[in-house]
PDB file of N, CA and C in Angstrom:
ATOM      1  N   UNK A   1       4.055 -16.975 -10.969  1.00  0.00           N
ATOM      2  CA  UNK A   1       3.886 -15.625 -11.449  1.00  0.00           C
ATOM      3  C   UNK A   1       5.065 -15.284 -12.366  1.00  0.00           C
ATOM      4  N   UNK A   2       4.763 -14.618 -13.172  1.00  0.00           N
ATOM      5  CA  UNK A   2       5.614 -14.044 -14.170  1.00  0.00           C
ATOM      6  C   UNK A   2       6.556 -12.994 -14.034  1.00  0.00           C
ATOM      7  N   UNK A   3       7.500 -12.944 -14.435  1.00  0.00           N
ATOM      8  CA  UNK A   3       8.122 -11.574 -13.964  1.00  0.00           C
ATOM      9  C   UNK A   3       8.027 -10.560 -15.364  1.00  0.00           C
ATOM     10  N   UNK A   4       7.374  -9.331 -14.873  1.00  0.00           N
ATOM     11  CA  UNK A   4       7.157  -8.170 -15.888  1.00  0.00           C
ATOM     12  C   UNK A   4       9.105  -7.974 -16.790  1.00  0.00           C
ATOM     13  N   UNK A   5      10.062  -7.911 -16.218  1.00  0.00           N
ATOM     14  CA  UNK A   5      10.766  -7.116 -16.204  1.00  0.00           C
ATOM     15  C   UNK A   5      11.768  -8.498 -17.175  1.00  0.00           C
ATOM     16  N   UNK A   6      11.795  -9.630 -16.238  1.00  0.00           N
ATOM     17  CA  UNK A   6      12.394 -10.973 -17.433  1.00  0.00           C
ATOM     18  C   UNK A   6      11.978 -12.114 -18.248  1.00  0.00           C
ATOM     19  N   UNK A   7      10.223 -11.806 -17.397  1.00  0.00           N
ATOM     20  CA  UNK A   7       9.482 -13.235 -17.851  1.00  0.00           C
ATOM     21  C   UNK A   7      10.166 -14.571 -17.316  1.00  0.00           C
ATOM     22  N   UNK A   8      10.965 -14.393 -16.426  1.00  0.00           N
ATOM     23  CA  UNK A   8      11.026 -15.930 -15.539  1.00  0.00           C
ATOM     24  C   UNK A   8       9.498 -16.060 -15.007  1.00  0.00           C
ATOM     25  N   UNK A   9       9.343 -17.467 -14.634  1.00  0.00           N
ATOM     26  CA  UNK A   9       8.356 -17.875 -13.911  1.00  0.00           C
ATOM     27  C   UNK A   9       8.566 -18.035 -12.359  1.00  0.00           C
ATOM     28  N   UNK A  10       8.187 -17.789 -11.894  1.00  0.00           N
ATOM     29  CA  UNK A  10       8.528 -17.148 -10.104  1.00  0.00           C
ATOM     30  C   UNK A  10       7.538 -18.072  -9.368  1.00  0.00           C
ATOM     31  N   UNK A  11       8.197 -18.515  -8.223  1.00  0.00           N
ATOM     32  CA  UNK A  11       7.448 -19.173  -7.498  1.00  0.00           C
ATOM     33  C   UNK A  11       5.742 -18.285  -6.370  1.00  0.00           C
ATOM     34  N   UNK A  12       5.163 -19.086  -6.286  1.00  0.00           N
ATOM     35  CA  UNK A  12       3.340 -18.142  -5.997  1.00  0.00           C
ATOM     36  C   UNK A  12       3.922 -17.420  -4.865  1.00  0.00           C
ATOM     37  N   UNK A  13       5.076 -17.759  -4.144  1.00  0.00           N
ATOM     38  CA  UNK A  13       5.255 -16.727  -2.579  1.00  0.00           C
ATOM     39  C   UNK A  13       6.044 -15.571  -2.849  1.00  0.00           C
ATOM     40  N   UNK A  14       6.919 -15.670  -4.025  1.00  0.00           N
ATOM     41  CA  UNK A  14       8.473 -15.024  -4.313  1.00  0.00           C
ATOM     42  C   UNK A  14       7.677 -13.512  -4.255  1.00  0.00           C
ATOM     43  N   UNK A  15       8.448 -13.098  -3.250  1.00  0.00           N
ATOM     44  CA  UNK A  15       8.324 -10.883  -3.622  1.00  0.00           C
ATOM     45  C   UNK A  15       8.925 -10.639  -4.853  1.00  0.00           C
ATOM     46  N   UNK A  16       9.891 -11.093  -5.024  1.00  0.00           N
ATOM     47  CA  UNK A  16      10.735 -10.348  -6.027  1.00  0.00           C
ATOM     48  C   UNK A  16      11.432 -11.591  -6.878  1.00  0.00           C
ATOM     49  N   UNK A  17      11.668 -11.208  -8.445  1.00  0.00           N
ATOM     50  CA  UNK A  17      12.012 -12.324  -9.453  1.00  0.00           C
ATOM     51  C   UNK A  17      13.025 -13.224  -8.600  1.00  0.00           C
ATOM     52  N   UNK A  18      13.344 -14.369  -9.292  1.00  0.00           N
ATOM     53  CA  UNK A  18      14.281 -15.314  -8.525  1.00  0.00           C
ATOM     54  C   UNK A  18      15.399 -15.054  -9.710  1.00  0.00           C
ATOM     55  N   UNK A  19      14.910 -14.235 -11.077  1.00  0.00           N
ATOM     56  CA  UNK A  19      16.217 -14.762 -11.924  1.00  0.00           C
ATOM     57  C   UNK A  19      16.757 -12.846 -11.744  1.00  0.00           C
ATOM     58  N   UNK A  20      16.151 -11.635 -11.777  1.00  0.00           N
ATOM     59  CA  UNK A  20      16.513 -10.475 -12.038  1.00  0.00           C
ATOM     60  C   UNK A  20      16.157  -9.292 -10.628  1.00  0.00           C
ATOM     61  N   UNK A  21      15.905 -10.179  -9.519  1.00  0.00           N
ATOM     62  CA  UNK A  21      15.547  -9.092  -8.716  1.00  0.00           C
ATOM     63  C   UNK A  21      14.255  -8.114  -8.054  1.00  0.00           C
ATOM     64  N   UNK A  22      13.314  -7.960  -9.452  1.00  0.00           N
ATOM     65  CA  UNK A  22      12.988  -7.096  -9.673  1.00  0.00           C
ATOM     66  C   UNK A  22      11.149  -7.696  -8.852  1.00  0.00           C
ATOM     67  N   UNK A  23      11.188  -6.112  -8.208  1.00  0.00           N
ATOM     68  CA  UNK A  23       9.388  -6.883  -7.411  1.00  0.00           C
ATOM     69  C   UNK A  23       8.281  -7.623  -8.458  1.00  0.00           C
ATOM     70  N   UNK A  24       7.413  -8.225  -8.290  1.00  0.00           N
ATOM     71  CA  UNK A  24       6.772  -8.885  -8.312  1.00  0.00           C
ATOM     72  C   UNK A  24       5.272  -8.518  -7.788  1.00  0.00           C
ATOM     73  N   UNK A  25       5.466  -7.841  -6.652  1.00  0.00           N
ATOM     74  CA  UNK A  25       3.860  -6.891  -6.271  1.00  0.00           C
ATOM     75  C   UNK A  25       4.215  -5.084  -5.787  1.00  0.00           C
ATOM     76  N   UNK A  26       3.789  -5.053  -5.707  1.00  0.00           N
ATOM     77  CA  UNK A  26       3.917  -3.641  -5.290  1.00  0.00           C
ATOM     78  C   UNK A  26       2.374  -2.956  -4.353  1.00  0.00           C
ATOM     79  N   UNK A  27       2.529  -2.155  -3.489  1.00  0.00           N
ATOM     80  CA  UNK A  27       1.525  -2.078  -2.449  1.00  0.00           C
ATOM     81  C   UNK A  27       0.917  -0.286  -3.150  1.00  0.00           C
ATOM     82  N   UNK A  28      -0.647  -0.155  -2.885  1.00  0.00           N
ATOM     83  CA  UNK A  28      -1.408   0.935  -3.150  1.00  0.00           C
ATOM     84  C   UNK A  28      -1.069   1.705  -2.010  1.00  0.00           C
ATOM     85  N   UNK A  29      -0.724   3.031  -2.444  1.00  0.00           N
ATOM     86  CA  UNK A  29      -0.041   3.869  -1.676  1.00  0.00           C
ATOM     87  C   UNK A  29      -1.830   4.314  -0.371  1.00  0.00           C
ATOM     88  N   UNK A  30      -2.720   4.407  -1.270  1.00  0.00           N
ATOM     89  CA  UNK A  30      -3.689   4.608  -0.994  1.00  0.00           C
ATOM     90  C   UNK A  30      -4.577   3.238   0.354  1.00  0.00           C
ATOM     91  N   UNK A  31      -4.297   2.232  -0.459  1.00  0.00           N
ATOM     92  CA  UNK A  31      -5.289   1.295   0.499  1.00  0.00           C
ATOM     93  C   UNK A  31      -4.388   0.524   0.806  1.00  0.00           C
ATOM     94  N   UNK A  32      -3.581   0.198   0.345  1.00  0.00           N
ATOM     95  CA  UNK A  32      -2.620  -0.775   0.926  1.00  0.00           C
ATOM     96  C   UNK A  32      -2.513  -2.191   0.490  1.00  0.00           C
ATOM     97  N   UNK A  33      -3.347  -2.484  -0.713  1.00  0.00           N
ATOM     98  CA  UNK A  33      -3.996  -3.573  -1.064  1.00  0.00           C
ATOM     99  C   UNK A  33      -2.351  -4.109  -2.092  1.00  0.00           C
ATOM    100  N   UNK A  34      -2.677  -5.092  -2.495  1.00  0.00           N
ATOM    101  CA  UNK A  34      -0.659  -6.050  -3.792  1.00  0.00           C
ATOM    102  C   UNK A  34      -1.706  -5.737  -4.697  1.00  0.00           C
ATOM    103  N   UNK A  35      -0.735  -5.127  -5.666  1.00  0.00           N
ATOM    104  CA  UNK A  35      -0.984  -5.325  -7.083  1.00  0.00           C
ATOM    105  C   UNK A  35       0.342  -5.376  -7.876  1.00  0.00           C
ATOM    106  N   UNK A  36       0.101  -6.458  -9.427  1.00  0.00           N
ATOM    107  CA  UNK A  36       0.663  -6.612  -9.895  1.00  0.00           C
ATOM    108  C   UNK A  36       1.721  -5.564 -10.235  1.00  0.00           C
ATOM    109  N   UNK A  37       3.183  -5.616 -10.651  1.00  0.00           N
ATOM    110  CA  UNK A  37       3.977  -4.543 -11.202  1.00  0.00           C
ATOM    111  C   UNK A  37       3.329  -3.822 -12.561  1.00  0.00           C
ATOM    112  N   UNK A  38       2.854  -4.192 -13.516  1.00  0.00           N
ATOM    113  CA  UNK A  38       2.132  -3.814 -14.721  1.00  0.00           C
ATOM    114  C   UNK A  38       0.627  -3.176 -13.936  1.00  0.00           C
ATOM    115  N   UNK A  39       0.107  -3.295 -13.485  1.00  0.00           N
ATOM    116  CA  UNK A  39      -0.908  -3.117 -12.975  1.00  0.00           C
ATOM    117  C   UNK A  39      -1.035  -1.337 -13.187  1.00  0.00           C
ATOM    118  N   UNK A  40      -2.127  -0.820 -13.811  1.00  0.00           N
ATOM    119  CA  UNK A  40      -2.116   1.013 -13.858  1.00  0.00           C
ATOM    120  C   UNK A  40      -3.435   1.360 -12.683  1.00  0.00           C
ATOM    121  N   UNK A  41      -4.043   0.449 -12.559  1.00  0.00           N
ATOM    122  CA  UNK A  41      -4.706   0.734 -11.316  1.00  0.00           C
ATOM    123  C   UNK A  41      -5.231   0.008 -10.037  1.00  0.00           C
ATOM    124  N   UNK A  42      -5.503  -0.030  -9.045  1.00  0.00           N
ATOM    125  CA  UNK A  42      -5.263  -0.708  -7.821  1.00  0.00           C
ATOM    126  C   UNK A  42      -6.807  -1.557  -8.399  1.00  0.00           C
ATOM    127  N   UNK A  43      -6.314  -3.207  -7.488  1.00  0.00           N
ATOM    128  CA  UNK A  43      -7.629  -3.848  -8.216  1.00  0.00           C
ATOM    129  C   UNK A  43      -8.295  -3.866  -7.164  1.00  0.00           C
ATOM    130  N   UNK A  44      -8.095  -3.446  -5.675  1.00  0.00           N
ATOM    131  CA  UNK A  44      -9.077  -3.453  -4.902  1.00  0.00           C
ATOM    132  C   UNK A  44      -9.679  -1.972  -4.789  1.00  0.00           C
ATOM    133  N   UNK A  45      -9.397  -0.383  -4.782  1.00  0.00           N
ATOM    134  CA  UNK A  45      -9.715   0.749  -4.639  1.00  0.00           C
ATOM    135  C   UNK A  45      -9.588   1.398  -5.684  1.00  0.00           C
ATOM    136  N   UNK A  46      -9.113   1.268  -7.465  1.00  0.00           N
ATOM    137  CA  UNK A  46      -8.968   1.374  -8.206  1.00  0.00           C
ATOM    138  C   UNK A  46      -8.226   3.040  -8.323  1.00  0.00           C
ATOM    139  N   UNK A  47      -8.067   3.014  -7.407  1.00  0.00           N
ATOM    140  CA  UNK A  47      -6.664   4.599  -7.386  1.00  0.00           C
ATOM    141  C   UNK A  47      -5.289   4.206  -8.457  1.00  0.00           C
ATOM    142  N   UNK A  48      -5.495   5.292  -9.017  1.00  0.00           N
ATOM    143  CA  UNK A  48      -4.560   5.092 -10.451  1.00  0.00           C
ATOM    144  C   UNK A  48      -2.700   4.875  -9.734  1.00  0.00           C
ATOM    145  N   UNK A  49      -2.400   3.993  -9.987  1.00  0.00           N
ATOM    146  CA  UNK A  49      -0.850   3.572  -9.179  1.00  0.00           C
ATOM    147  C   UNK A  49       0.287   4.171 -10.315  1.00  0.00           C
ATOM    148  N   UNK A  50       1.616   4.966 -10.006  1.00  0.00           N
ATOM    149  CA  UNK A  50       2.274   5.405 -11.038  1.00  0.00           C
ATOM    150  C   UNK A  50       3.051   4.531 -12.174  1.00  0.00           C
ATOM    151  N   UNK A  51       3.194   5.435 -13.189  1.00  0.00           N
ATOM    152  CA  UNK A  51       3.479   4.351 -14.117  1.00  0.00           C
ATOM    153  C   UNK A  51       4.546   4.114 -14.365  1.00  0.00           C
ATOM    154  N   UNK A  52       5.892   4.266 -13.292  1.00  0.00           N
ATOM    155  CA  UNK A  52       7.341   3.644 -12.725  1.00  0.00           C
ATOM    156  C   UNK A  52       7.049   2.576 -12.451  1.00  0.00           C
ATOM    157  N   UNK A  53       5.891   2.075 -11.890  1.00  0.00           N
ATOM    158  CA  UNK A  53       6.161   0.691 -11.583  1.00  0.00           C
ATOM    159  C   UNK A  53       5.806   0.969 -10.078  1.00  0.00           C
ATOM    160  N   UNK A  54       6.611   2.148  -9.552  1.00  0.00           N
ATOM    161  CA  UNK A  54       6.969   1.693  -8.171  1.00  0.00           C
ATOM    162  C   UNK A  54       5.769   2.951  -7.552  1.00  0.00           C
ATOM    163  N   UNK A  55       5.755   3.204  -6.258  1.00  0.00           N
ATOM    164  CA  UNK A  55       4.278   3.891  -5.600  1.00  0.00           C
ATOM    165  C   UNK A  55       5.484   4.606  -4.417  1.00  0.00           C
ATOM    166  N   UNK A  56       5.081   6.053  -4.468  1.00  0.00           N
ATOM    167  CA  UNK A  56       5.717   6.661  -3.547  1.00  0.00           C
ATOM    168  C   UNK A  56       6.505   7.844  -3.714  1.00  0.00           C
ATOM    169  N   UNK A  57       7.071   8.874  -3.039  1.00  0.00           N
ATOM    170  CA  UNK A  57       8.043   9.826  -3.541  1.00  0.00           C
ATOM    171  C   UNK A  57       9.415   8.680  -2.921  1.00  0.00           C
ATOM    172  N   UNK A  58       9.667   8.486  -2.180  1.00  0.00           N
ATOM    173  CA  UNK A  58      10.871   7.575  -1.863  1.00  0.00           C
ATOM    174  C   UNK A  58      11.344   6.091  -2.517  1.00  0.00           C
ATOM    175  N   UNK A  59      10.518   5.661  -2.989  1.00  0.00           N
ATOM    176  CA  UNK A  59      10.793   4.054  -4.132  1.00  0.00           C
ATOM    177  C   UNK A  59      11.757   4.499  -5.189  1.00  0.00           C
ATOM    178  N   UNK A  60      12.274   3.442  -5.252  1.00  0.00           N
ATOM    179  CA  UNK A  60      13.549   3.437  -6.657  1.00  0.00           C
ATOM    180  C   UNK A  60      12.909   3.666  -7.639  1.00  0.00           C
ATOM    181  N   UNK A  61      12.918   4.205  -8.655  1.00  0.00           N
ATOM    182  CA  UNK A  61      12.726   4.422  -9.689  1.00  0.00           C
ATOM    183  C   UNK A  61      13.260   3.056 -10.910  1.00  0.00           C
ATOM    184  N   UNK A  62      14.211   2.332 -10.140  1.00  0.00           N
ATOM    185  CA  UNK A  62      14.452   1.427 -10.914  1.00  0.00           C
ATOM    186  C   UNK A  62      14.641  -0.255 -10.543  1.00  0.00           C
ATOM    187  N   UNK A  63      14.611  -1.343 -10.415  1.00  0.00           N
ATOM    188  CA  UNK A  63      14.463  -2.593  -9.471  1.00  0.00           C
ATOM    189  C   UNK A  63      16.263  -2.730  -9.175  1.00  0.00           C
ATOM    190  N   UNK A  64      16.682  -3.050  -8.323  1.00  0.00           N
ATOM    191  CA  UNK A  64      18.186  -3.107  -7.973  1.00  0.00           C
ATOM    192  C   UNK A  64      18.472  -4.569  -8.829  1.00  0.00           C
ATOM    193  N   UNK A  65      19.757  -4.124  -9.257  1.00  0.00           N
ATOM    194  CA  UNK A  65      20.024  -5.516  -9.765  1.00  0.00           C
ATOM    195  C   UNK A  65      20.251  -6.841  -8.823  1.00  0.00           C
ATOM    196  N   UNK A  66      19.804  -8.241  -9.039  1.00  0.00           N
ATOM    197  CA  UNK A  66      20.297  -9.012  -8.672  1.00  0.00           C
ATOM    198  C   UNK A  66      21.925  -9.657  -7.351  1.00  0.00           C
ATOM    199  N   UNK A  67      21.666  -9.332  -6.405  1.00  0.00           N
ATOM    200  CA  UNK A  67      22.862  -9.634  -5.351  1.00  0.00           C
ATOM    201  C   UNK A  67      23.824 -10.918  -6.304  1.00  0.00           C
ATOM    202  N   UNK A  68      25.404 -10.497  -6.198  1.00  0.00           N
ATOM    203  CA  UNK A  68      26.418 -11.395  -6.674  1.00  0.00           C
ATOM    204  C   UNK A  68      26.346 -12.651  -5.842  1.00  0.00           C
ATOM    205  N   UNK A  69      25.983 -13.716  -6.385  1.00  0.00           N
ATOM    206  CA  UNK A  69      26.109 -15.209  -6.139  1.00  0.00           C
ATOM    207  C   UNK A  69      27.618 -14.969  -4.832  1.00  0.00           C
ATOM    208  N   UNK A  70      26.391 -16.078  -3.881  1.00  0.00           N
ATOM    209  CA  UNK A  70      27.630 -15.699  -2.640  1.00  0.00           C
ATOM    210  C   UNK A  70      28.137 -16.858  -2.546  1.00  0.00           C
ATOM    211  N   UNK A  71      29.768 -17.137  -2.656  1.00  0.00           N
ATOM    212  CA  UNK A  71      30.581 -18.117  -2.906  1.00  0.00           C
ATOM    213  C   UNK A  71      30.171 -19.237  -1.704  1.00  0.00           C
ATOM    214  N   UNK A  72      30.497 -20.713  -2.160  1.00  0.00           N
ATOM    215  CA  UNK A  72      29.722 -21.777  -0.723  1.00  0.00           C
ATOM    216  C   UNK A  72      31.018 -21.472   0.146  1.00  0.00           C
ATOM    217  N   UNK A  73      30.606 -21.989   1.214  1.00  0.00           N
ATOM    218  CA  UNK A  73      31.564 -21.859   2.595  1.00  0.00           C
ATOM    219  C   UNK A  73      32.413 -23.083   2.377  1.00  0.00           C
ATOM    220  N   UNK A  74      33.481 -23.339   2.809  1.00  0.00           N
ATOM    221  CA  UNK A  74      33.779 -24.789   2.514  1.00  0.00           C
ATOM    222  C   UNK A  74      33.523 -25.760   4.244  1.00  0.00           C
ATOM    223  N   UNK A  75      32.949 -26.799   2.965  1.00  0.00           N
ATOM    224  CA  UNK A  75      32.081 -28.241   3.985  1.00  0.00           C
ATOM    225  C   UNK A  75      30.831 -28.117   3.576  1.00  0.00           C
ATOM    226  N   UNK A  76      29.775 -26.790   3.024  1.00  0.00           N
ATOM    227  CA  UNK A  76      28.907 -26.701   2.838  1.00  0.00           C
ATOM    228  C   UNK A  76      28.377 -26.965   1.262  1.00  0.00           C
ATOM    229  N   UNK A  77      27.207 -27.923   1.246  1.00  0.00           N
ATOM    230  CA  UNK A  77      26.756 -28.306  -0.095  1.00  0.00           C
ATOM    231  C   UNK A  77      26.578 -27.365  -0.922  1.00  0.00           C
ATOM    232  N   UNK A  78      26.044 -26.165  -0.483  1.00  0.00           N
ATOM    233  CA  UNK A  78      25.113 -25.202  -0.927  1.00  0.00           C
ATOM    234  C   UNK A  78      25.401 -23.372  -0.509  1.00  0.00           C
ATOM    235  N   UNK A  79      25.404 -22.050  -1.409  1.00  0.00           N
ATOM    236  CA  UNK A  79      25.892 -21.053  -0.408  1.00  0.00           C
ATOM    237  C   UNK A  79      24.197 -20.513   0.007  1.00  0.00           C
ATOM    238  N   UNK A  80      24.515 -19.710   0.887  1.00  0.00           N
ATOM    239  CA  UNK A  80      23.380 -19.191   1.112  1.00  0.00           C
ATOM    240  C   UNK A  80      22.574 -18.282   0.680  1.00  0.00           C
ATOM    241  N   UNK A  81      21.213 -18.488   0.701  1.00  0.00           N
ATOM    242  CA  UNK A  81      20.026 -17.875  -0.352  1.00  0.00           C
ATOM    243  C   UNK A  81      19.997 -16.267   0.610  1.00  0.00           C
ATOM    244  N   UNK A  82      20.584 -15.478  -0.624  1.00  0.00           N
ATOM    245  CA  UNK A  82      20.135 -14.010  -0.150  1.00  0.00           C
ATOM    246  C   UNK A  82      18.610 -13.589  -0.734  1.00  0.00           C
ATOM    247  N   UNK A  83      18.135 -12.526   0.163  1.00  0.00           N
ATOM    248  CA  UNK A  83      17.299 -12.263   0.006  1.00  0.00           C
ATOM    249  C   UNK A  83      17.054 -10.877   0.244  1.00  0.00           C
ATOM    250  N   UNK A  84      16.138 -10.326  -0.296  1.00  0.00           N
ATOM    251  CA  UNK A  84      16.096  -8.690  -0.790  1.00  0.00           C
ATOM    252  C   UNK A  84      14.701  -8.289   0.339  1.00  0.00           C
ATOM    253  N   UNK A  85      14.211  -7.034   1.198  1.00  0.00           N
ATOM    254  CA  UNK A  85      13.279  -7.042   1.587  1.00  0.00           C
ATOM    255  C   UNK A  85      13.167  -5.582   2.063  1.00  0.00           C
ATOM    256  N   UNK A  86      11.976  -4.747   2.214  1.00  0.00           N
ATOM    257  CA  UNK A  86      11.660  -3.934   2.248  1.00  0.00           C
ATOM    258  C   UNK A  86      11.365  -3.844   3.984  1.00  0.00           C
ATOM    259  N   UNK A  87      11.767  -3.028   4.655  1.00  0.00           N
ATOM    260  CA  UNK A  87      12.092  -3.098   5.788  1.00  0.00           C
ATOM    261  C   UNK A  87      11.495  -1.493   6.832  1.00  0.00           C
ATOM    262  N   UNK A  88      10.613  -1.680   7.572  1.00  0.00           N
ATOM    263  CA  UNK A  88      10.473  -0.133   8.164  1.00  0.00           C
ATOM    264  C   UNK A  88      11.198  -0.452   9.405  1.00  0.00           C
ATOM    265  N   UNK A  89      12.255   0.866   9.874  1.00  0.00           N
ATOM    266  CA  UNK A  89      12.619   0.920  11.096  1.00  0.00           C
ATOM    267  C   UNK A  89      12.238   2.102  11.909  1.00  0.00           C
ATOM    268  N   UNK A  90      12.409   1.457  13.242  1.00  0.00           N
ATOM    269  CA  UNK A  90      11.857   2.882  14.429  1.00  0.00           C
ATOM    270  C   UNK A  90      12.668   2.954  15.348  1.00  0.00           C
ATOM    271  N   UNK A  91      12.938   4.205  15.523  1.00  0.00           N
ATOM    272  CA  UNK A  91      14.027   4.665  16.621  1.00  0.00           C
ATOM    273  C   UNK A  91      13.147   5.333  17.604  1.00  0.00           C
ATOM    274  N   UNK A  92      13.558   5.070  18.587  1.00  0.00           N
ATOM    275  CA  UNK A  92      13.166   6.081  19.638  1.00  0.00           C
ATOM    276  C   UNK A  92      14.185   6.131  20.874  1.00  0.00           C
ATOM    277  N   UNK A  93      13.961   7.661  20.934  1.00  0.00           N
ATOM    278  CA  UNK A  93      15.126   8.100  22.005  1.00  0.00           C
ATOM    279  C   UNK A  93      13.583   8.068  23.390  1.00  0.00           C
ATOM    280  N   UNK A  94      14.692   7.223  24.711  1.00  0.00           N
ATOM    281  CA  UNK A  94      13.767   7.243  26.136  1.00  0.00           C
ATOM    282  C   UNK A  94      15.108   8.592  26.590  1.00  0.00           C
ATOM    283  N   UNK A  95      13.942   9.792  27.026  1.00  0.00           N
ATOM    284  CA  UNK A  95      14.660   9.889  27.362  1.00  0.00           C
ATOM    285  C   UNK A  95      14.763  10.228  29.021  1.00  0.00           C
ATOM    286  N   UNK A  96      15.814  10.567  29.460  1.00  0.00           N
ATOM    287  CA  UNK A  96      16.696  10.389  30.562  1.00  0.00           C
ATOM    288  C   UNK A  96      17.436   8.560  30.919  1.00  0.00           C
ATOM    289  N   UNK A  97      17.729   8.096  29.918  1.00  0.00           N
ATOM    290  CA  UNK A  97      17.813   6.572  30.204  1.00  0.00           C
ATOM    291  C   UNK A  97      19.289   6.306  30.548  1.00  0.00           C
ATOM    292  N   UNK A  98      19.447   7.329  30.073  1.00  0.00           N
ATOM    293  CA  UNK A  98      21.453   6.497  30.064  1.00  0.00           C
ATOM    294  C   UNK A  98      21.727   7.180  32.418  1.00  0.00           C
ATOM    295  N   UNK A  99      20.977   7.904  32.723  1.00  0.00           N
ATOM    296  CA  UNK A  99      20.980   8.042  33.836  1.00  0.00           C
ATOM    297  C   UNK A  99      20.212   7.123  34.576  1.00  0.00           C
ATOM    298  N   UNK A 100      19.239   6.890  34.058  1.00  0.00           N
ATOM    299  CA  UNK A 100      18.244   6.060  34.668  1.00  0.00           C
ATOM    300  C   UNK A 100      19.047   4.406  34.532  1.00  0.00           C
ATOM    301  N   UNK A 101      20.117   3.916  34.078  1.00  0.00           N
ATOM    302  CA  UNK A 101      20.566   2.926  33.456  1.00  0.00           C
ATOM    303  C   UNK A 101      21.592   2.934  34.129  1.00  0.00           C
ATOM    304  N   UNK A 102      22.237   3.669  34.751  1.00  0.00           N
ATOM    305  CA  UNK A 102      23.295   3.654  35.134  1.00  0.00           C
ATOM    306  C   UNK A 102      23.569   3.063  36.638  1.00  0.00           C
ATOM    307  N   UNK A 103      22.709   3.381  37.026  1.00  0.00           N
ATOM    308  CA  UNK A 103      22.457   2.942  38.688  1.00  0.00           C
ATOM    309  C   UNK A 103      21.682   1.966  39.041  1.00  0.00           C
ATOM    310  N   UNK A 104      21.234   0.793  37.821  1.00  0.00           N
ATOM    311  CA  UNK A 104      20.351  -0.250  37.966  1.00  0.00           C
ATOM    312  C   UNK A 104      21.247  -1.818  36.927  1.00  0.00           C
ATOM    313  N   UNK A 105      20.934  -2.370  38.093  1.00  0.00           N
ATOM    314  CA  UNK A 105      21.524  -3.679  37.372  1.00  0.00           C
ATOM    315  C   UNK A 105      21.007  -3.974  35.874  1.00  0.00           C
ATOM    316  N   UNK A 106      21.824  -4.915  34.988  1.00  0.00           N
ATOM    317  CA  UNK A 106      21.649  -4.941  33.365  1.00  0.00           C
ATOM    318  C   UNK A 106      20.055  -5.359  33.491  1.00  0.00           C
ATOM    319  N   UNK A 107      19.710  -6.485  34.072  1.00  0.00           N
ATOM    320  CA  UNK A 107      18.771  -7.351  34.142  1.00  0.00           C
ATOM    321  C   UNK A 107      17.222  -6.527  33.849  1.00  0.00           C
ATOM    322  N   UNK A 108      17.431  -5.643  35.454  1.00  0.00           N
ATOM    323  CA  UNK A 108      16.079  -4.483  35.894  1.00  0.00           C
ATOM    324  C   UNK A 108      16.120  -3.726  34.720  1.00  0.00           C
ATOM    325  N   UNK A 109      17.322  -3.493  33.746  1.00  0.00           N
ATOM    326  CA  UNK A 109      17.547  -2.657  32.620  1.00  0.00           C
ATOM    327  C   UNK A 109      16.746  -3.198  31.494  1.00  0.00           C
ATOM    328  N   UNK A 110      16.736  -4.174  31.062  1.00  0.00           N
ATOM    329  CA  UNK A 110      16.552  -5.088  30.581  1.00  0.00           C
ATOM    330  C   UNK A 110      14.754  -5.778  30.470  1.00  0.00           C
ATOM    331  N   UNK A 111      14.502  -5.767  31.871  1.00  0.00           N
ATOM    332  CA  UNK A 111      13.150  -5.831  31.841  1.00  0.00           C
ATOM    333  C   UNK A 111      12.007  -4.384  31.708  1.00  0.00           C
ATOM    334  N   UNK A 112      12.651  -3.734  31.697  1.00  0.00           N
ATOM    335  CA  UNK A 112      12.294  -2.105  31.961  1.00  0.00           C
ATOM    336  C   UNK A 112      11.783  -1.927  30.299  1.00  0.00           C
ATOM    337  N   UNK A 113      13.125  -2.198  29.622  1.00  0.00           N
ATOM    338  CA  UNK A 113      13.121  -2.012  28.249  1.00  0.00           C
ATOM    339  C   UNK A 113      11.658  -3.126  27.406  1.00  0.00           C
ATOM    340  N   UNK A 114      12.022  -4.414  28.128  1.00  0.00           N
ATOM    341  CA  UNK A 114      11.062  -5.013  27.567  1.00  0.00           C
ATOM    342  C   UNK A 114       9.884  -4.703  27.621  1.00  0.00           C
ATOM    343  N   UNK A 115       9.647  -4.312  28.560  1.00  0.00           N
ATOM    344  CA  UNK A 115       8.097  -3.939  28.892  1.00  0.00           C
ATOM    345  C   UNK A 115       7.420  -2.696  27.223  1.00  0.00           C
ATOM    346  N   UNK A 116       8.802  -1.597  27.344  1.00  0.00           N
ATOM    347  CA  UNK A 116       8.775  -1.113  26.087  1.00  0.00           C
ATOM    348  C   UNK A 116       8.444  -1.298  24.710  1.00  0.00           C
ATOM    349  N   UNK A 117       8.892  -2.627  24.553  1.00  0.00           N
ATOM    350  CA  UNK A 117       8.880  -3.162  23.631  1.00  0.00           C
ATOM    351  C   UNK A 117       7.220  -4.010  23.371  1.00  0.00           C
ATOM    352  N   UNK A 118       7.050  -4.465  24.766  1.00  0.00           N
ATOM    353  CA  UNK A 118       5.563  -5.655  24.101  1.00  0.00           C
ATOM    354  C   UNK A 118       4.801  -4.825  24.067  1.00  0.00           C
ATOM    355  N   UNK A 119       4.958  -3.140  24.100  1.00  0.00           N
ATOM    356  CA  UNK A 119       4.011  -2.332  24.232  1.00  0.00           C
ATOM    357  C   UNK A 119       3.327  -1.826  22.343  1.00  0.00           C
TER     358      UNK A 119
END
């Protein structure tokens, strides 16, 4: 795939250019479907996508530049491949826990929480 923004040629998996950063698909705010960065309308629900590039009131308005080449470690051939990624997080407060936590071994703590989690 091409990159809109440098015209490198990008490998078929890459999210984002390998030479400038910059995405490579972008998601329909509407259906949820990848479409190209150039793309003015979604190719699966054809809802008109904005013409920043990017979909959303919260998206950058602009692609972040490229992360500074991270120096090799020494002994190592090679430094390590950073990578850029779009990330949702969830918080949740349990609450009464720090009481409920206090009077139970880490472990029972621990499995309590998990259960939370595969939920």
């Amino acid at each position: 795939m091409h990159c809109a923004g440098c015209g490198t040629e990008n490998p078929p998996s890459a999210k984002f250019c390998v030479e400038c950063g910059s995405p490579l698909q972008r998601s329909c705010t509407s259906c949820g479907a990848s479409a190209p960065p150039t793309a003015r309308f979604c190719p699966e629900c054809g809802t008109a996508l904005s013409a920043s590039g990017t979909d959303g009131p919260t998206a950058p308005q602009a692609p972040w530049p490229a992360p500074a080449p991270t120096p090799p470690r020494s002994g190592s051939a090679q430094a390590p491949v950073a990578e850029r990624r779009w990330v949702s997080v969830l918080f949740c407060d349990l609450v009464g826990f720090t009481s409920l936590s206090e009077d139970r071994d880490a472990e029972e703590v621990r499995d309590l929480l998990s259960s939370y989690f595969d939920v």
